[in-house]
Protein backbone atom coordinates (compact mmCIF):
# COMPACT_ATOMS: atom_id res chain seq x y z
CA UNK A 1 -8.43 -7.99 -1.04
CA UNK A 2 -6.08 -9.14 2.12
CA UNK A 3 -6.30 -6.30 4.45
CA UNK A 4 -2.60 -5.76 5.88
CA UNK A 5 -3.09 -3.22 8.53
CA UNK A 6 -5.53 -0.31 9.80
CA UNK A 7 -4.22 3.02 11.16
CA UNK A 8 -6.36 5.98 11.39
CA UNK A 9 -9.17 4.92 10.19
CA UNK A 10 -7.28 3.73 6.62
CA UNK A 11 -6.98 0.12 5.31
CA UNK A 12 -3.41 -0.91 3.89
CA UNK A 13 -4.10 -3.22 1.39
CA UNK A 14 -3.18 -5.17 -1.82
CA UNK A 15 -5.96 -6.52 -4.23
CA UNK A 16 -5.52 -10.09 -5.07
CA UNK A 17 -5.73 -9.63 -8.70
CA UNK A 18 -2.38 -7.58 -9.82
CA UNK A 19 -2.19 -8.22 -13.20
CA UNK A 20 -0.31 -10.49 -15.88
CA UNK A 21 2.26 -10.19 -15.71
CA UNK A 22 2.14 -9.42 -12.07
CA UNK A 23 2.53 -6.01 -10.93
CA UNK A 24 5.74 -4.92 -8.47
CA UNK A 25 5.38 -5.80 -4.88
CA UNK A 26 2.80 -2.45 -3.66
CA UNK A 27 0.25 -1.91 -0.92
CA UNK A 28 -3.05 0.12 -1.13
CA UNK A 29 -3.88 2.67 1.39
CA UNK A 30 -8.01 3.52 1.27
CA UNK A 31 -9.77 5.82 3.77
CA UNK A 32 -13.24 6.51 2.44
CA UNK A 33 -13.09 8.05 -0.54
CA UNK A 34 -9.50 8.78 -0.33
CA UNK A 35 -6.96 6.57 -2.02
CA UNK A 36 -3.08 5.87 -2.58
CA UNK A 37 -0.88 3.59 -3.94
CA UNK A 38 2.64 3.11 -2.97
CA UNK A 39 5.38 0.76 -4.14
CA UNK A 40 7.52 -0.89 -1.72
CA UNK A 41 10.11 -2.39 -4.00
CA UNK A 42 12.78 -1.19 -4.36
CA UNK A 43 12.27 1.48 -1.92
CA UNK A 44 8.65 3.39 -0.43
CA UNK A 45 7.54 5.43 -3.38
CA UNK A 46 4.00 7.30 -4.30
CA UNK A 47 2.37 5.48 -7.53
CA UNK A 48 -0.82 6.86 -7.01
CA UNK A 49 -3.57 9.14 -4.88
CA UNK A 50 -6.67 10.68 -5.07
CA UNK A 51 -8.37 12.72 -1.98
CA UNK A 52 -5.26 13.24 0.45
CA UNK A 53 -3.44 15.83 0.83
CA UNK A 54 0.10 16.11 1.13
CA UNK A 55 0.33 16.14 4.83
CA UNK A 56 -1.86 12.70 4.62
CA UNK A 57 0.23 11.57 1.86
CA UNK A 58 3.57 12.03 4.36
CA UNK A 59 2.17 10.69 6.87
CA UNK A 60 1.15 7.11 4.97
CA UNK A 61 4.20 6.61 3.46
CA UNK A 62 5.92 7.19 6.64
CA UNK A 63 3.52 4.20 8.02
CA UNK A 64 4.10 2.35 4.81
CA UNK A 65 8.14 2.52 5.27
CA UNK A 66 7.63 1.57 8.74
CA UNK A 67 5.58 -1.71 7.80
CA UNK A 68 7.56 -2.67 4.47
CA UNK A 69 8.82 -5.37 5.45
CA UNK A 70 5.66 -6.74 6.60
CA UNK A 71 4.00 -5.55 3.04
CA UNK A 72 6.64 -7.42 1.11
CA UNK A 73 6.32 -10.45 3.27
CA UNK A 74 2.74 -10.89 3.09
CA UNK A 75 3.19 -10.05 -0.79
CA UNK A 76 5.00 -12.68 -1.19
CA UNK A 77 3.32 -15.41 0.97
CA UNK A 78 0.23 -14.45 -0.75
CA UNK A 79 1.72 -14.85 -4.55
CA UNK A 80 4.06 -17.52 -4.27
C-alpha cells in the first residue's frame, strides 16, 4: 500500500488492490485505529470513516484537497 503523505501522525494512502473493475481515483487516510476514505475524482468527497470526528474529518479533507493533485498523479502512475 504506496504511502502518499504523513501529516499528523496519519498516513494518506491508496491500497494497491482496488478492485475489478478498478475503483475511482481515492486516497486512504489511517491514524491508528481511525480511518477515512475520500474520493478525489471528480471533486474531494467523504466515502468513508470510522474513529474521527468531524473536526478531524474537516481537517483531512482540507489536506486531501490541498494534495489532490498529487493523489491523482500518483494514482495514475501507479495504475497505468
Amino acid at each position: 500500500m504506496p504511502v502518499n503523505i504523513r501529516y499528523k501522525g496519519c498516513r494518506f494512502f491508496f491500497f494497491s488492490n482496488v478492485g475489478n473493475p478498478r475503483e475511482s481515483p481515492h486516497i486512504h487516510v489511517r491514524s491508528g485505529n481511525a480511518v477515512a476514505k475520500f474520493w478525489i475524482v471528480p471533486e474531494v468527497r467523504l466515502a468513508a470513516s470510522y474513529g474521527l470526528n468531524s473536526g478531524e474529518l474537516a481537517e483531512l479533507s482540507g489536506i486531501t484537497s490541498e494534495n489532490r493533485e498529487l493523489f491523482e498523479r500518483r494514482w495514475h502512475e501507479y495504475f497505468g
